[in-house]
PDB file of N, CA and C in Angstrom:
ATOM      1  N   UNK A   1     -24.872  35.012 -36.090  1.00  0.00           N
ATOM      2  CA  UNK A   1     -23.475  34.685 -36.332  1.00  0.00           C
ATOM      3  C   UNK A   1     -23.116  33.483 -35.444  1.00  0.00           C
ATOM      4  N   UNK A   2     -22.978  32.241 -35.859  1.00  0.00           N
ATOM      5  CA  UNK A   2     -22.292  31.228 -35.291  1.00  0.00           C
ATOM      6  C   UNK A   2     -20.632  31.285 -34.874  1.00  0.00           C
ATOM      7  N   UNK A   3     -20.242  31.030 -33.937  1.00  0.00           N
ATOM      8  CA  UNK A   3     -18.907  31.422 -33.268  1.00  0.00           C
ATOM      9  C   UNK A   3     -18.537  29.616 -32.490  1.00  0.00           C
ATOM     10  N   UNK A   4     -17.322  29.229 -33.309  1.00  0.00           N
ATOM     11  CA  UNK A   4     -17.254  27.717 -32.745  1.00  0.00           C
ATOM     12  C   UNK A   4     -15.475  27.759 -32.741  1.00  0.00           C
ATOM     13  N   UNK A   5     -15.021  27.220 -31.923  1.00  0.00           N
ATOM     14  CA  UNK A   5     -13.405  27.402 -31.876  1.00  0.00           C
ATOM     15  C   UNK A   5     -13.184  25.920 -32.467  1.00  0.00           C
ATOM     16  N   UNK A   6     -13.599  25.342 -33.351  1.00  0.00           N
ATOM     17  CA  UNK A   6     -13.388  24.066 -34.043  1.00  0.00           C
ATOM     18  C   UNK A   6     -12.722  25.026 -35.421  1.00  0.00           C
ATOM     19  N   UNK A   7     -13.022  24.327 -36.555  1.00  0.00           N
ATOM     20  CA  UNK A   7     -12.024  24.693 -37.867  1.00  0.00           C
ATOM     21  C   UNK A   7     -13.337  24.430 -38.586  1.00  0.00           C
ATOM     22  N   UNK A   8     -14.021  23.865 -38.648  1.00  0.00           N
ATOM     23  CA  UNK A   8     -15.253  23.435 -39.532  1.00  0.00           C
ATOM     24  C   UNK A   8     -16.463  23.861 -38.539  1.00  0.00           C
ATOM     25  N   UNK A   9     -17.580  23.661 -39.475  1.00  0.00           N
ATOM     26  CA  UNK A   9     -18.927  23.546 -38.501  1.00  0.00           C
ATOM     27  C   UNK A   9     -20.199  22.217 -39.659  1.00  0.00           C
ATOM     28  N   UNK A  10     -20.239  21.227 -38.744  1.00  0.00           N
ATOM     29  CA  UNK A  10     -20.846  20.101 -39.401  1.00  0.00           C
ATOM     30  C   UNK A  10     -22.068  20.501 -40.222  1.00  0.00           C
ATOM     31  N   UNK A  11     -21.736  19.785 -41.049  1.00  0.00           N
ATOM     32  CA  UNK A  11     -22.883  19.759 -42.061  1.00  0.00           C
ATOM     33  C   UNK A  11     -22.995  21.000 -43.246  1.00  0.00           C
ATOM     34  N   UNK A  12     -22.125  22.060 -42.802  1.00  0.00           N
ATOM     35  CA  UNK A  12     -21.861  23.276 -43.471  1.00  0.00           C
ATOM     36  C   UNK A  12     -20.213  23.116 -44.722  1.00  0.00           C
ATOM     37  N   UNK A  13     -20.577  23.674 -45.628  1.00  0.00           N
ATOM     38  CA  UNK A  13     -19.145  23.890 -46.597  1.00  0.00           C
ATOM     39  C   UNK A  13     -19.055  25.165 -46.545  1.00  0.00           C
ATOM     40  N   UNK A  14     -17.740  25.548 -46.106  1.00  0.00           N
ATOM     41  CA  UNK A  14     -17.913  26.849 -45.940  1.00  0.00           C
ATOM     42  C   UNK A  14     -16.250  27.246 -47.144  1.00  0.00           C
ATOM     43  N   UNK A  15     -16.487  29.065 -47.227  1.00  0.00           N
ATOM     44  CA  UNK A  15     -15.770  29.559 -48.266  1.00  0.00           C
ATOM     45  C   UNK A  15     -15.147  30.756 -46.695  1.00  0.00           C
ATOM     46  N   UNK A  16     -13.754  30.508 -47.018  1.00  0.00           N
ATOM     47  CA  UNK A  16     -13.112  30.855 -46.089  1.00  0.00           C
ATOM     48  C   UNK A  16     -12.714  32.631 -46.536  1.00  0.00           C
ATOM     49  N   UNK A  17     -13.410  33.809 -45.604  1.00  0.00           N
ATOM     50  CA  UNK A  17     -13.271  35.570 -46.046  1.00  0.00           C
ATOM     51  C   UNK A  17     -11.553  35.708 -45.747  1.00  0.00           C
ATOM     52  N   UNK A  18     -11.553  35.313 -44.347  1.00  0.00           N
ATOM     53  CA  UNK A  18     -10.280  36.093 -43.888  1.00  0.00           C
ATOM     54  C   UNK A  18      -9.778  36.351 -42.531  1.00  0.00           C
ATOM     55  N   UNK A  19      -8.945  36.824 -42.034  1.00  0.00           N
ATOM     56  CA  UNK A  19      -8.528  36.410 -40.201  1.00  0.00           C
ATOM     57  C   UNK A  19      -9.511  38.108 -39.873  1.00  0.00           C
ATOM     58  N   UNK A  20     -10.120  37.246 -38.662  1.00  0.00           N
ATOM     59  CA  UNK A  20     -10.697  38.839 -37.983  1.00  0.00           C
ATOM     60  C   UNK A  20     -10.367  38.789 -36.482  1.00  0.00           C
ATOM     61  N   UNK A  21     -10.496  40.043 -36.262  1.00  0.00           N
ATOM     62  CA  UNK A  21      -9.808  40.004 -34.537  1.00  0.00           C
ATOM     63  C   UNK A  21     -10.744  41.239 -34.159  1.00  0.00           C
ATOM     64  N   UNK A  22     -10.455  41.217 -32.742  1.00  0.00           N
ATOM     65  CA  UNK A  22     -11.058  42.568 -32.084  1.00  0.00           C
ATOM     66  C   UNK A  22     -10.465  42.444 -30.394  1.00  0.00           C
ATOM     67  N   UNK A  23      -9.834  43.443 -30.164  1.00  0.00           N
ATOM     68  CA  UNK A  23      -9.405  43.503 -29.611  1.00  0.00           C
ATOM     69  C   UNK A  23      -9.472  44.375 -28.055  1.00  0.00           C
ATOM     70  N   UNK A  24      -9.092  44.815 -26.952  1.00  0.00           N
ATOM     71  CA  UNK A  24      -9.040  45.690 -26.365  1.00  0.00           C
ATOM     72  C   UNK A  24      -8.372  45.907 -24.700  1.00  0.00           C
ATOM     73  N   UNK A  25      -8.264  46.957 -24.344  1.00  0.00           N
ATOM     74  CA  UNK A  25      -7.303  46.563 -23.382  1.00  0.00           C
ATOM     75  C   UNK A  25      -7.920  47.526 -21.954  1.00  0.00           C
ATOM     76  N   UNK A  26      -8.076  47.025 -20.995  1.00  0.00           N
ATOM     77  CA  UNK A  26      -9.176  47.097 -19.649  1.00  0.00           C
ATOM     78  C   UNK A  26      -8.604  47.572 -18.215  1.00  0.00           C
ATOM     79  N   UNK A  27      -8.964  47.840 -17.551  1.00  0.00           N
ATOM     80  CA  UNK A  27      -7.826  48.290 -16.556  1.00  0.00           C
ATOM     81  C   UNK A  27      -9.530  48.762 -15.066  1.00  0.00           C
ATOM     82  N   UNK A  28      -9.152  48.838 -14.278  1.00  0.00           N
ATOM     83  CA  UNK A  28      -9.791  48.749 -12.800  1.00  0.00           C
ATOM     84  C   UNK A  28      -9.421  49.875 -12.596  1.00  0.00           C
ATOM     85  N   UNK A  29     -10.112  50.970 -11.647  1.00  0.00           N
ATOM     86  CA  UNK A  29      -9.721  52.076 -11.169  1.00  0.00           C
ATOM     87  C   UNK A  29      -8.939  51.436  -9.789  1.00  0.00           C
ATOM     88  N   UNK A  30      -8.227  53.181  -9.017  1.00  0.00           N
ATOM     89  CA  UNK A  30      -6.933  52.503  -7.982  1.00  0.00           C
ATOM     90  C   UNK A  30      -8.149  52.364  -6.772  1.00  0.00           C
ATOM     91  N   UNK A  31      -8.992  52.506  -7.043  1.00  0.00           N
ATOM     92  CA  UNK A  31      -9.837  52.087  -5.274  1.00  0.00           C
ATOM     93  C   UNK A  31      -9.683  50.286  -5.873  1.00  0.00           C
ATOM     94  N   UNK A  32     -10.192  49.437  -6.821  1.00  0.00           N
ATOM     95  CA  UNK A  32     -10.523  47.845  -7.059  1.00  0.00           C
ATOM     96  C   UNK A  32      -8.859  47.407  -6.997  1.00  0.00           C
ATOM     97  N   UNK A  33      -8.035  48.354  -7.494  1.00  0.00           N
ATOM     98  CA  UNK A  33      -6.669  48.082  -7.758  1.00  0.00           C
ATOM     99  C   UNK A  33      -6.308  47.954  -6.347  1.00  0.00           C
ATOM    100  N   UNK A  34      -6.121  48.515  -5.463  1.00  0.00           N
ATOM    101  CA  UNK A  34      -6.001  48.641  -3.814  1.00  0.00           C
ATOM    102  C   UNK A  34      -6.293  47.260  -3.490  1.00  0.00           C
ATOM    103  N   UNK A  35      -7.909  47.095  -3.167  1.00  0.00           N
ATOM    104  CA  UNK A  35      -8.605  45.693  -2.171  1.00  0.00           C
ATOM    105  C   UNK A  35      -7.869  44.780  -2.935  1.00  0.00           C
ATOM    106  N   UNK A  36      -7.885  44.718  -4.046  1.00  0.00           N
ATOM    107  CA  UNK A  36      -7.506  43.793  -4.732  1.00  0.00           C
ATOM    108  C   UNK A  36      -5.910  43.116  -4.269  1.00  0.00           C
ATOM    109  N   UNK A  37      -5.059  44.159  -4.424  1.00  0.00           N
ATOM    110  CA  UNK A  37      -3.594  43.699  -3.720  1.00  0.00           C
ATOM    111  C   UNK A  37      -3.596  42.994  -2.089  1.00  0.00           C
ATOM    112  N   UNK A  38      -4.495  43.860  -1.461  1.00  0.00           N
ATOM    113  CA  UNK A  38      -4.701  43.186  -0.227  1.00  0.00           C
ATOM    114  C   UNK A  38      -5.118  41.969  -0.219  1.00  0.00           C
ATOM    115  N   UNK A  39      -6.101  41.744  -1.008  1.00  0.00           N
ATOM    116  CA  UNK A  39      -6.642  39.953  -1.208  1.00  0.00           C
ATOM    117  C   UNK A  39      -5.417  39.238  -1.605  1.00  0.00           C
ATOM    118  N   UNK A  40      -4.657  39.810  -2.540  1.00  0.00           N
ATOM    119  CA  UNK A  40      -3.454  38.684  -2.556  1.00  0.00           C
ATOM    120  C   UNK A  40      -2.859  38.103  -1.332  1.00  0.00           C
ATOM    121  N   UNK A  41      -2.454  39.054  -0.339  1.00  0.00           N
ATOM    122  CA  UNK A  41      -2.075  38.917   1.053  1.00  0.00           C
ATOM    123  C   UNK A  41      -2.952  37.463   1.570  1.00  0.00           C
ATOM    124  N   UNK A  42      -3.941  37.477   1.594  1.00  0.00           N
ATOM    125  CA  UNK A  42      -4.389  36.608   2.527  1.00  0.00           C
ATOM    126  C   UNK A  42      -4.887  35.216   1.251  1.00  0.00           C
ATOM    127  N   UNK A  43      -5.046  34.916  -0.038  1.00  0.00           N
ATOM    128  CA  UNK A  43      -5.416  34.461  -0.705  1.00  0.00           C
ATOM    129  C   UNK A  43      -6.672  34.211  -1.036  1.00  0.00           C
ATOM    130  N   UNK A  44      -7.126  33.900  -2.156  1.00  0.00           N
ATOM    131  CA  UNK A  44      -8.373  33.543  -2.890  1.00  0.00           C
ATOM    132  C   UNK A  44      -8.915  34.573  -4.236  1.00  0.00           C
ATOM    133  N   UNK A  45      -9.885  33.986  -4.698  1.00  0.00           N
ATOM    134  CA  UNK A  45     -10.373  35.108  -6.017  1.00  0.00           C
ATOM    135  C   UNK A  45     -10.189  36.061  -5.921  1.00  0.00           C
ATOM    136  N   UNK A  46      -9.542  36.681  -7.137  1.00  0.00           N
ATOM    137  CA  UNK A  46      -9.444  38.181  -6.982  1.00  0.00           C
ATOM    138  C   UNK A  46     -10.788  38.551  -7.909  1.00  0.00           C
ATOM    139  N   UNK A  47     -11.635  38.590  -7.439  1.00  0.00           N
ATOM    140  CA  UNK A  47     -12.952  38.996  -8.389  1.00  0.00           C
ATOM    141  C   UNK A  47     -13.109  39.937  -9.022  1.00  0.00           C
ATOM    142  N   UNK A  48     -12.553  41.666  -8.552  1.00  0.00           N
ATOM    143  CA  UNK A  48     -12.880  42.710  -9.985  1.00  0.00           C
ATOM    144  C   UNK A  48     -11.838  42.321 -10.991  1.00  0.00           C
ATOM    145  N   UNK A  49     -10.530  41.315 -10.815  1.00  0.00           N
ATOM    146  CA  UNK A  49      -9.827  41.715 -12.274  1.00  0.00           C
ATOM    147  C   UNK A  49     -10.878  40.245 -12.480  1.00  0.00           C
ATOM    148  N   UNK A  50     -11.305  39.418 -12.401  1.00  0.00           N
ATOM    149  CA  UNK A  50     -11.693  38.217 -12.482  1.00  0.00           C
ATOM    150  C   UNK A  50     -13.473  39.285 -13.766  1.00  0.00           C
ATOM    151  N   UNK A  51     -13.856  39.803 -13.067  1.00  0.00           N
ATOM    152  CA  UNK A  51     -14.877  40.408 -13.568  1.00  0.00           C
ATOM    153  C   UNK A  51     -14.357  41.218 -15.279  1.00  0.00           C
ATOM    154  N   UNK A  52     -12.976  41.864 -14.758  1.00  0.00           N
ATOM    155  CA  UNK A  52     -12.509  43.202 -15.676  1.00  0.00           C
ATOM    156  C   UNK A  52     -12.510  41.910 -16.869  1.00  0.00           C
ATOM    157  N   UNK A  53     -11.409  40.765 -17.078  1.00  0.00           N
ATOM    158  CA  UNK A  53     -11.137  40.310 -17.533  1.00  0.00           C
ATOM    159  C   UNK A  53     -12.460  39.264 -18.327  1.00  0.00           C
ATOM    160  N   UNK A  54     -13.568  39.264 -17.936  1.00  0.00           N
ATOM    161  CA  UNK A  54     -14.375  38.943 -18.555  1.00  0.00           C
ATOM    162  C   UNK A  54     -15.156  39.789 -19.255  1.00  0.00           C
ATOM    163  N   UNK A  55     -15.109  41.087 -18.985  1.00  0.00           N
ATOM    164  CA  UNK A  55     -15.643  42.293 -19.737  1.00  0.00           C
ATOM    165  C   UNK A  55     -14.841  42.557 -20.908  1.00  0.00           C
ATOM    166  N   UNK A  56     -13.380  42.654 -20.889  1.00  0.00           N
ATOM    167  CA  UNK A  56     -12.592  42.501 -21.778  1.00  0.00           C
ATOM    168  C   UNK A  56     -12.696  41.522 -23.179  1.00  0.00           C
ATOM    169  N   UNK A  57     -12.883  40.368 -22.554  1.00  0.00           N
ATOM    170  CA  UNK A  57     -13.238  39.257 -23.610  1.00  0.00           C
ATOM    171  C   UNK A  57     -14.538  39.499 -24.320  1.00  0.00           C
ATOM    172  N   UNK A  58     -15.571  39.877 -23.472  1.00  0.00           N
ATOM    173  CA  UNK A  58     -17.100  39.771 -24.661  1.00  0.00           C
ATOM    174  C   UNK A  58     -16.970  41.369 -25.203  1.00  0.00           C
ATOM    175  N   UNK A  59     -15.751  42.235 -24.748  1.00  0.00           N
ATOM    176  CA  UNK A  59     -15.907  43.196 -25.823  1.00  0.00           C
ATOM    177  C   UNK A  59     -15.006  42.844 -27.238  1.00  0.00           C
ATOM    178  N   UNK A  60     -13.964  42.551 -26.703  1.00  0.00           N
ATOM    179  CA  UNK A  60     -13.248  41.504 -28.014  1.00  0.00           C
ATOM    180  C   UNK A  60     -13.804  40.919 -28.603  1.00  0.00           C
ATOM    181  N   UNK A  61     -14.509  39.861 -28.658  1.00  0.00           N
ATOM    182  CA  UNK A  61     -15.471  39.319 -29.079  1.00  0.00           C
ATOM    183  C   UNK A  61     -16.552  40.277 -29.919  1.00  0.00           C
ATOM    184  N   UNK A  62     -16.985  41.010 -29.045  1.00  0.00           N
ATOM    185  CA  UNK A  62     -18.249  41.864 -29.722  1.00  0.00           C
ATOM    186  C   UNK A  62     -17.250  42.291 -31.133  1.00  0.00           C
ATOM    187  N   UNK A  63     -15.777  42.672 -30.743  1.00  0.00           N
ATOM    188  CA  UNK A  63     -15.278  43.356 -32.150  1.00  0.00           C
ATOM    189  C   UNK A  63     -15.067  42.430 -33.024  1.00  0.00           C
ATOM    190  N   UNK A  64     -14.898  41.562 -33.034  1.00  0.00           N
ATOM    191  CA  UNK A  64     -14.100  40.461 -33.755  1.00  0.00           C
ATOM    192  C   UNK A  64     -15.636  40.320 -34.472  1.00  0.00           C
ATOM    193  N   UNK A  65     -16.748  39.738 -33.957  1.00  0.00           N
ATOM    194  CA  UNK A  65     -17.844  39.832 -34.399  1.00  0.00           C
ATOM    195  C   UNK A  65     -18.530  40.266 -35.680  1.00  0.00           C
ATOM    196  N   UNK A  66     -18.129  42.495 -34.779  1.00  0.00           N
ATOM    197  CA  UNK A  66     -18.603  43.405 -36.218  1.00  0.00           C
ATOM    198  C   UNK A  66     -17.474  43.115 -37.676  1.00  0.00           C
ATOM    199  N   UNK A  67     -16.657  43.043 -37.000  1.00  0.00           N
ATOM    200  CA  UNK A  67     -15.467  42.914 -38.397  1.00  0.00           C
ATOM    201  C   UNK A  67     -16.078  42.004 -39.318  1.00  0.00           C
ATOM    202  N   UNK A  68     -16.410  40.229 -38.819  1.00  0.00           N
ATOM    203  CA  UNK A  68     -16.592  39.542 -39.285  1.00  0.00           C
ATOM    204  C   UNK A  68     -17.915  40.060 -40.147  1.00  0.00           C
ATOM    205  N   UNK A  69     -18.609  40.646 -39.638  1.00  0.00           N
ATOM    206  CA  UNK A  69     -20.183  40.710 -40.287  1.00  0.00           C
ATOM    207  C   UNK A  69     -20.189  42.039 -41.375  1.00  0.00           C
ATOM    208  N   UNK A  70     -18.943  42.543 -41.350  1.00  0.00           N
ATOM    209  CA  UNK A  70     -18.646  44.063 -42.053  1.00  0.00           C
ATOM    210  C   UNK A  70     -17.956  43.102 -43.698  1.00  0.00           C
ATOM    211  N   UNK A  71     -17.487  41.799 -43.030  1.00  0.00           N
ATOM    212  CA  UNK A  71     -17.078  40.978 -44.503  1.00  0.00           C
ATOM    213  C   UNK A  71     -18.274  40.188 -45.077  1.00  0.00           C
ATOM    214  N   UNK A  72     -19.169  40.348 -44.590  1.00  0.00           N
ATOM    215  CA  UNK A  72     -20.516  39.383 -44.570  1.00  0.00           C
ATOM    216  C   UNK A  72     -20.380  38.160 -44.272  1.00  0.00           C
ATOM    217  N   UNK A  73     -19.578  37.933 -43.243  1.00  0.00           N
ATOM    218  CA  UNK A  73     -19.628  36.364 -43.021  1.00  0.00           C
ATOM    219  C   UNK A  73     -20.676  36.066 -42.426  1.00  0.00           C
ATOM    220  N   UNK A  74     -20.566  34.687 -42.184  1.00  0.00           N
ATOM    221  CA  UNK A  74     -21.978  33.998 -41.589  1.00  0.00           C
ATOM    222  C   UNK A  74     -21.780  33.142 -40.267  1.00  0.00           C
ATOM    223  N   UNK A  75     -20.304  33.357 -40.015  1.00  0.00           N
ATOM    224  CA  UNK A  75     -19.579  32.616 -38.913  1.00  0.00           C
ATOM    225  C   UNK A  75     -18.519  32.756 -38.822  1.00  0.00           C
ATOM    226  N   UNK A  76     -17.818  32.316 -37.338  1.00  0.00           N
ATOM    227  CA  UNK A  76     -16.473  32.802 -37.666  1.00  0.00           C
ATOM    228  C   UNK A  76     -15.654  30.861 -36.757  1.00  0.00           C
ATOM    229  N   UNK A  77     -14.743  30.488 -37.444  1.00  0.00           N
ATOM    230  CA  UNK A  77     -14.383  29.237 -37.017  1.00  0.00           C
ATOM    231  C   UNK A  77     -12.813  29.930 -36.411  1.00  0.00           C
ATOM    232  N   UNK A  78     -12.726  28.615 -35.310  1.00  0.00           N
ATOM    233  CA  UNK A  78     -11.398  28.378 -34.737  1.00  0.00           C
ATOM    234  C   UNK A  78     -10.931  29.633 -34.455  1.00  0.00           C
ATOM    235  N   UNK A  79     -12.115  30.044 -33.526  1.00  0.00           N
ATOM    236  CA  UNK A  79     -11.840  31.524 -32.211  1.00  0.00           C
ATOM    237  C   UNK A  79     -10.676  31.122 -31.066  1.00  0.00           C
ATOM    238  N   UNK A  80      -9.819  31.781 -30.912  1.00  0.00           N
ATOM    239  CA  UNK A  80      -9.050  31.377 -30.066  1.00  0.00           C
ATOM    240  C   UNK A  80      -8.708  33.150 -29.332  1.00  0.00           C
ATOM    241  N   UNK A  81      -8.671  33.004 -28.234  1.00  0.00           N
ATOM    242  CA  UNK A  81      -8.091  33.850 -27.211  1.00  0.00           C
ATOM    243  C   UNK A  81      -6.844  34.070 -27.079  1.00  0.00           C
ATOM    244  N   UNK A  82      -6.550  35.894 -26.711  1.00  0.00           N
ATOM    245  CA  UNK A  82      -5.056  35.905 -25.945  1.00  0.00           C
ATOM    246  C   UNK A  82      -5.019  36.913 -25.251  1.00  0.00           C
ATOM    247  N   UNK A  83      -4.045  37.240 -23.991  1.00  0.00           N
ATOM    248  CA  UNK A  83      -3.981  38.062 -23.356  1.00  0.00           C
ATOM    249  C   UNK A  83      -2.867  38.393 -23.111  1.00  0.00           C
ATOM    250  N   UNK A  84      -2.322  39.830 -22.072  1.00  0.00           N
ATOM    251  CA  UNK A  84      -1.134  39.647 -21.685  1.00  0.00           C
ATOM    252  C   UNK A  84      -1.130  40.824 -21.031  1.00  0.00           C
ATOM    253  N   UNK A  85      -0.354  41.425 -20.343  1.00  0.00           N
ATOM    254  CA  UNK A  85      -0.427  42.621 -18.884  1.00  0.00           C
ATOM    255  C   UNK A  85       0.083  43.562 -19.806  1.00  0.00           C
ATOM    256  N   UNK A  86      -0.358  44.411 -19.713  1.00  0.00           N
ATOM    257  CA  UNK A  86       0.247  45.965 -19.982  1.00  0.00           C
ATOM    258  C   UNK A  86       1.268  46.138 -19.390  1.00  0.00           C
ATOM    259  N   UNK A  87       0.618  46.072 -17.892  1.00  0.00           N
ATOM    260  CA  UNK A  87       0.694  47.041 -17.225  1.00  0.00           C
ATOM    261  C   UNK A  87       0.101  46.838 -15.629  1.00  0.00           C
ATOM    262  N   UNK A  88       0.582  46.909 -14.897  1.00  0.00           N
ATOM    263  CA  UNK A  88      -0.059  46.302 -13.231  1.00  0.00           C
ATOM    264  C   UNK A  88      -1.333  46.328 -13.216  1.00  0.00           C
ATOM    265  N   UNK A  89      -2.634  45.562 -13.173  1.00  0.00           N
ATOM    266  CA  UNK A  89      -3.669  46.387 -13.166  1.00  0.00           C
ATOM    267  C   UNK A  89      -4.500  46.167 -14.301  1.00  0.00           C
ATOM    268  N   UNK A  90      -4.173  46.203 -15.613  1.00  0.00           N
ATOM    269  CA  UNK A  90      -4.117  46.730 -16.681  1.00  0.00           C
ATOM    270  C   UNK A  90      -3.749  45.590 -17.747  1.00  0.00           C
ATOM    271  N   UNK A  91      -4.918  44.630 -18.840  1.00  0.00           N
ATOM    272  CA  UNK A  91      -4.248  43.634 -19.552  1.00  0.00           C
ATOM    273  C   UNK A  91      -5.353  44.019 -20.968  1.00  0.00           C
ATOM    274  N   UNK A  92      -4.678  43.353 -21.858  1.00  0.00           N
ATOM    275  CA  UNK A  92      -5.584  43.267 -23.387  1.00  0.00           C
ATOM    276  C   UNK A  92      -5.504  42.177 -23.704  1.00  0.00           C
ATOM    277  N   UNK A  93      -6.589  42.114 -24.370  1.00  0.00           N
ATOM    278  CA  UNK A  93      -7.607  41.016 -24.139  1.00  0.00           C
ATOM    279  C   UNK A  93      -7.516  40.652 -26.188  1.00  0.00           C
ATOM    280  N   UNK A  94      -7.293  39.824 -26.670  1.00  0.00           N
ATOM    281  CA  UNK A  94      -7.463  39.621 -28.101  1.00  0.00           C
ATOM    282  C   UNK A  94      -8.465  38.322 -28.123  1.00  0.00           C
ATOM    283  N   UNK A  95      -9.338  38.780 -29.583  1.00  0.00           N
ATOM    284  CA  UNK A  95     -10.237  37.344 -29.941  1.00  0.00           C
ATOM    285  C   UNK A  95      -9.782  37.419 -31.685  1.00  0.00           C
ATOM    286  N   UNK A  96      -9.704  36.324 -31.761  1.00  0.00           N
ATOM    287  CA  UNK A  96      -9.301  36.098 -33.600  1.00  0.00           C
ATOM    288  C   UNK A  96      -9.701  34.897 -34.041  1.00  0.00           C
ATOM    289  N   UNK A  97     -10.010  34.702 -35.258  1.00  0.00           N
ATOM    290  CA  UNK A  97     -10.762  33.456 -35.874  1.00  0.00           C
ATOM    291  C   UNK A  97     -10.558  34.013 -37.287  1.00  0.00           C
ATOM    292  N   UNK A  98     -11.236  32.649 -37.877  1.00  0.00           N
ATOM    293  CA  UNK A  98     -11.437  33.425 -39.327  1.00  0.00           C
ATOM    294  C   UNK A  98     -12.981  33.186 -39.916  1.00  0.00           C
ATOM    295  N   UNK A  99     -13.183  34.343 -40.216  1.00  0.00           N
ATOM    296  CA  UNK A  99     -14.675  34.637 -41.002  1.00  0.00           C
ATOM    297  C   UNK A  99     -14.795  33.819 -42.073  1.00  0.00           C
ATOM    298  N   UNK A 100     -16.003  33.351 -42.399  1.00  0.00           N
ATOM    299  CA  UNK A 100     -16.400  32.153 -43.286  1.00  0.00           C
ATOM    300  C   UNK A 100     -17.763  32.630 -43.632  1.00  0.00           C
ATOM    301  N   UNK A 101     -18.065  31.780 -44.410  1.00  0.00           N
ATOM    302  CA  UNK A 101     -19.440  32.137 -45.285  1.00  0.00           C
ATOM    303  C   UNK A 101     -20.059  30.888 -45.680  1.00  0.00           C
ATOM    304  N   UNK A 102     -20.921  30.673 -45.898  1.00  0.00           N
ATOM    305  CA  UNK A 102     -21.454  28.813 -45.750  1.00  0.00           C
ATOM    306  C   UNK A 102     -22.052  29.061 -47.557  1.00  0.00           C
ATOM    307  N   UNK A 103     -21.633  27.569 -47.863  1.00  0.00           N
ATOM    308  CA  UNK A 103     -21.521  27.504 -49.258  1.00  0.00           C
ATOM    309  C   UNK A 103     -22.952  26.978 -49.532  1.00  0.00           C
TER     310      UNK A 103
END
C-alpha cells in the first residue's frame, strides 16, 4: 500500500474509492502522567506523551490502512493528520486520506 500526502502519485491514473480514516485515542498511566508534569516545571521534552503520541499515529494509520485495503485500494493519497486533548493526559489521534486504485 503506497501512502503519499500529495493528491496524485506520478506516473499512476488513479480511480478515486472513497475517504478512509482510522482513528484512536491514547492516554499514559498516572505514574508517566506525574514525571511528566514535573518536567514541565523545569522545561524540555516531555518524552512519554512525545512517545504516546507517536504510538497513537502509526495505530491510526495502521486503521486507516485496513479500511483502505477492505475497499481494495492500492493507495491512499493526501493523508493528512489531526489531533486534539480529550482530556489531561489523554489525546486522539485521526489519519484520513482517500483510497484510490491505479488505473
Amino acid at each position: 500500500m503506497i501512502l503519499v500526502n500529495t493528491d496524485y502519485i506520478s506516473g499512476k491514473n488513479l480511480e478515486m474509492l472513497g475517504l478512509v480514516k482510522g482513528s484512536t485515542i491514547q492516554s499514559k498511566h498516572i505514574g508517566k502522567d506525574i514525571t511528566q508534569g514535573f518536567k514541565t516545571l523545569v522545561g524540555g521534552e516531555l518524552t512519554a506523551y512525545n512517545e504516546m503520541m507517536n504510538e497513537a499515529r502509526a495505530l491510526a494509520t495502521k486503521r486507516m490502512v485496513e479500511e483502505a485495503a477492505a475497499l481494495g485500494a492500492d493507495a491512499v493519497v493526501n493523508i493528512r493528520y489531526a489531533s486534539s486533548a480529550i482530556m489531561q493526559g489523554a489525546a486522539e489521534v485521526i489519519a484520513y486520506g482517500t483510497a484510490v486504485k491505479f488505473v
